[in-house]
C-alpha atoms as a PDB file:
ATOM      1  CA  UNK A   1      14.296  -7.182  28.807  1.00  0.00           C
ATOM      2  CA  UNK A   2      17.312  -8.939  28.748  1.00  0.00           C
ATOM      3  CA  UNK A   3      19.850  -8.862  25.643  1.00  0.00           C
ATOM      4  CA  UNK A   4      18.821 -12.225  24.567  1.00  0.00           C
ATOM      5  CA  UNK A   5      15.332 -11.453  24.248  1.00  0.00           C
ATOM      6  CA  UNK A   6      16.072  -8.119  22.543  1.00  0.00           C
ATOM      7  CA  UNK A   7      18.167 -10.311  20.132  1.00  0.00           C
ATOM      8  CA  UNK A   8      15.141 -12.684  19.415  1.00  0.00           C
ATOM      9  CA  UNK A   9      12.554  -9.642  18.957  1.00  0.00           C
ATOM     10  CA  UNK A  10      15.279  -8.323  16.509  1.00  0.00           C
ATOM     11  CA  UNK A  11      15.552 -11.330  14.708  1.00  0.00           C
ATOM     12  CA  UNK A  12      11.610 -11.898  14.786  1.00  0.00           C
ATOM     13  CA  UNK A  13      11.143  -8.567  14.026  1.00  0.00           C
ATOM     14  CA  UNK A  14      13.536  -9.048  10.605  1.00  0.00           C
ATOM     15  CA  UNK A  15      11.388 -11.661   9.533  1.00  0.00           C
ATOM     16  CA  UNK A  16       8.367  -9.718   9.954  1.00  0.00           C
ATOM     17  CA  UNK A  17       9.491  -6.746   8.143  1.00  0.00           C
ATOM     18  CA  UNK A  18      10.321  -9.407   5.021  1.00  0.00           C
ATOM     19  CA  UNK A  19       7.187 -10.929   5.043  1.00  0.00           C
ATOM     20  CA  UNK A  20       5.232  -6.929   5.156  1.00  0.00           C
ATOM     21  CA  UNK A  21       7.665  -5.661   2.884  1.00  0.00           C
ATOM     22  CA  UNK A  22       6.365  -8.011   0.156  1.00  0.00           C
ATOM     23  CA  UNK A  23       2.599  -7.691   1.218  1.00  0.00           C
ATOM     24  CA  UNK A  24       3.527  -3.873   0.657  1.00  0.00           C
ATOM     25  CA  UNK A  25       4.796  -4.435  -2.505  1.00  0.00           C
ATOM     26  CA  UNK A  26       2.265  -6.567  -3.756  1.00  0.00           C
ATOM     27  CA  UNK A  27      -0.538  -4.087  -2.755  1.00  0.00           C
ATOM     28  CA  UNK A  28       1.673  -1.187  -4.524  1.00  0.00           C
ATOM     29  CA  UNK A  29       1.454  -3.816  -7.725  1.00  0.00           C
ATOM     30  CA  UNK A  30      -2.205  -4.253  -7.205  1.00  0.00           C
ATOM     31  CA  UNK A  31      -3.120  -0.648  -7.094  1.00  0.00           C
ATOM     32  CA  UNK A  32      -1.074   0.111 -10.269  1.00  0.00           C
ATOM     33  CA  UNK A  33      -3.553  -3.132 -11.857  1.00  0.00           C
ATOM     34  CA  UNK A  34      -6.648  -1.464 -10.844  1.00  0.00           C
ATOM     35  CA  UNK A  35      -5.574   2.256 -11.672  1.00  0.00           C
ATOM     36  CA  UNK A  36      -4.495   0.567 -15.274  1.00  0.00           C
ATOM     37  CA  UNK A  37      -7.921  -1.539 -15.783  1.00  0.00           C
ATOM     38  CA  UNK A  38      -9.972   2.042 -14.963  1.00  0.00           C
ATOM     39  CA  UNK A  39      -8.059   4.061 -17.453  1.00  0.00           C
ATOM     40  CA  UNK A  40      -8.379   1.502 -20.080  1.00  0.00           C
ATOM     41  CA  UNK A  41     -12.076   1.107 -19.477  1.00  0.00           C
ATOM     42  CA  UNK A  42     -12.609   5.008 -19.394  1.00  0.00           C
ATOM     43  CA  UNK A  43     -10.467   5.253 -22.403  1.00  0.00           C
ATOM     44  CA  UNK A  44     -12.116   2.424 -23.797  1.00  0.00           C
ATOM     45  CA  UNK A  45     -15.934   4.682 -23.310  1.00  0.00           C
ATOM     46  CA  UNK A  46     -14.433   7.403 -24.615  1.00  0.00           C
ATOM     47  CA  UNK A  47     -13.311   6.274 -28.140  1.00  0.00           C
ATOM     48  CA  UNK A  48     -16.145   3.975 -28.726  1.00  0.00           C
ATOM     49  CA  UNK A  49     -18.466   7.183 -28.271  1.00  0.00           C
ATOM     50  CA  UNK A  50     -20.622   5.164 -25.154  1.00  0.00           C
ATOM     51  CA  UNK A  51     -20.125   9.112 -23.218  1.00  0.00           C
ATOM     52  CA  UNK A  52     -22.305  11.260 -23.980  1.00  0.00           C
ATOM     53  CA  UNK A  53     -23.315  14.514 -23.326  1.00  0.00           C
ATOM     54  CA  UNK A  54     -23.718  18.047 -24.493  1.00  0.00           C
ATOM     55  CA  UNK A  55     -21.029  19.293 -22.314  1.00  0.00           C
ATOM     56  CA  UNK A  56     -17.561  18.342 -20.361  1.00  0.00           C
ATOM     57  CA  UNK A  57     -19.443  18.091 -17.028  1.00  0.00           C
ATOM     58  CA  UNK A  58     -22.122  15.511 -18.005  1.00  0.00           C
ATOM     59  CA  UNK A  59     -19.588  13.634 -20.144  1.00  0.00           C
ATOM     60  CA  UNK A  60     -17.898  13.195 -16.969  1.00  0.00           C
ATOM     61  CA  UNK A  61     -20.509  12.719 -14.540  1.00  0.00           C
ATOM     62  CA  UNK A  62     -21.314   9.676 -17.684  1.00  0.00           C
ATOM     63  CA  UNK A  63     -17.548   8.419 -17.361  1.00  0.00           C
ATOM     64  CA  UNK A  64     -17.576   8.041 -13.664  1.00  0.00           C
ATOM     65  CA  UNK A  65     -20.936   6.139 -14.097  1.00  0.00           C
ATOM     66  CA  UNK A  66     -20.130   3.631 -16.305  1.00  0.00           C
ATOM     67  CA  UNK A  67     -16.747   3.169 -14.920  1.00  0.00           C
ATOM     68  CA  UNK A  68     -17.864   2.647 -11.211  1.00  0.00           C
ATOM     69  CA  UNK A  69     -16.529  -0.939 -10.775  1.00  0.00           C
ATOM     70  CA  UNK A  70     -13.111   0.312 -11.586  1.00  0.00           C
ATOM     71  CA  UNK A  71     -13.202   3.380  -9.571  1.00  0.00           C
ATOM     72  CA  UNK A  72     -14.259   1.017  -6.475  1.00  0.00           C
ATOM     73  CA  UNK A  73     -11.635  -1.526  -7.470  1.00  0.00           C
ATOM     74  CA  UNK A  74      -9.257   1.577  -7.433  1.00  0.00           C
ATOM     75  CA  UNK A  75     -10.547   3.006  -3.946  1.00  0.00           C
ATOM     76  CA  UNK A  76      -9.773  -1.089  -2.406  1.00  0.00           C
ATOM     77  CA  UNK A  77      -6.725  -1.117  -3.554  1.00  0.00           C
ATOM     78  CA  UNK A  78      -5.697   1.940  -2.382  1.00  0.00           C
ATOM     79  CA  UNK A  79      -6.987   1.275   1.023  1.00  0.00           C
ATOM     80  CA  UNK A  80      -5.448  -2.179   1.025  1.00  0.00           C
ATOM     81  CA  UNK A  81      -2.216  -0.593   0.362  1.00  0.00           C
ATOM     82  CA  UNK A  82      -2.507   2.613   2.473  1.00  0.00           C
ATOM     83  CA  UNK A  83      -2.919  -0.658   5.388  1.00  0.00           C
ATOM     84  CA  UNK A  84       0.274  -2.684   4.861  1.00  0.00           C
ATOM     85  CA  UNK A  85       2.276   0.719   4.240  1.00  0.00           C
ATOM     86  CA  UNK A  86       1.022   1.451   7.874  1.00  0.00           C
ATOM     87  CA  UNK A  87       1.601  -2.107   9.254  1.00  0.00           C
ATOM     88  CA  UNK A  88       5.622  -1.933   7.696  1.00  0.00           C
ATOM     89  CA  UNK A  89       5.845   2.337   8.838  1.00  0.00           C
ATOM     90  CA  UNK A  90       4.737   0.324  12.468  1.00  0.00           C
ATOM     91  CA  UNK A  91       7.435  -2.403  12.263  1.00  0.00           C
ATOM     92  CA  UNK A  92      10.134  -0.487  10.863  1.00  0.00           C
ATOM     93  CA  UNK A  93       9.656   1.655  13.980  1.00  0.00           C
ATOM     94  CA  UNK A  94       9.539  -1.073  16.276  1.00  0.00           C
ATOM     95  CA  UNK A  95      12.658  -2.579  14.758  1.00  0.00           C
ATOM     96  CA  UNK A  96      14.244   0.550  15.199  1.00  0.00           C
ATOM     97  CA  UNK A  97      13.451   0.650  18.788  1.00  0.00           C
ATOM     98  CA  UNK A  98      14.924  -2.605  19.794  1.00  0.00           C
ATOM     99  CA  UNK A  99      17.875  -1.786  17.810  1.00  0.00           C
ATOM    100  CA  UNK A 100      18.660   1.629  19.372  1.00  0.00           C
ATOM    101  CA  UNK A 101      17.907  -0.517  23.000  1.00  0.00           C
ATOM    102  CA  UNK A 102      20.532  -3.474  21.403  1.00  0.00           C
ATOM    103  CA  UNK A 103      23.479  -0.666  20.780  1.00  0.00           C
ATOM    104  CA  UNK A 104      22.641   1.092  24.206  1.00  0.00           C
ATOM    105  CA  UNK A 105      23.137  -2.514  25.802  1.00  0.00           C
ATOM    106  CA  UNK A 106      26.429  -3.073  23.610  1.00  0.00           C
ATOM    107  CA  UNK A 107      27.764   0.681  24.302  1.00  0.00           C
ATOM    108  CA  UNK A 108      27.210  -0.284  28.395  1.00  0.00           C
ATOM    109  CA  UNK A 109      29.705  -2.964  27.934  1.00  0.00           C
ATOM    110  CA  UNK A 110      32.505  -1.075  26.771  1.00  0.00           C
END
């Protein structure tokens, strides 16, 4: 690769690791929704009296139940986010790469 083309990955690259770096934080927002919806709705159950059971164990085999939307909602979300941490991990990396490569090419000059 020549320096010019190292220059444009760079500078592609940058704009990349913008763009992910706000899909990252908007999954890291939409996690923190869902986790907030499922404790509201399973503290919601809890003080209306909807959970029952004689014991701990079946009142939360009852809350995990009932709150199953939220708890998939949850799992999504954490997948979704868990992917475009990965995606910006992969660019950062990359970036990294073709910097290191850019300062090699600049320390050759000296």
């Amino acid at each position: 690769m020549t320096r010019d083309e190292i220059a444009k990955q760079l500078i592609d690259l940058s704009k990349k690791l913008t763009e992910h770096e706000a899909v990252a934080v908007k999954s890291a927002l939409a996690l923190d929704d869902a986790e907030d919806a499922l404790d509201t709705a399973q503290a919601t159950l809890l003080l209306s009296g909807k959970v029952e059971g004689k014991n701990q164990e079946t009142r939360d085999a009852h809350l995990r139940e009932q709150t199953m939307e939220f708890r998939s909602a949850v799992r999504e979300k954490r997948r979704e986010h868990a992917l475009a941490a990965g995606r910006l991990r992969a660019l950062t990396a990359t970036f990294s790469a073709y910097r290191n490569v850019a300062k090699m090419y600049h320390n050759e000059e000296r």
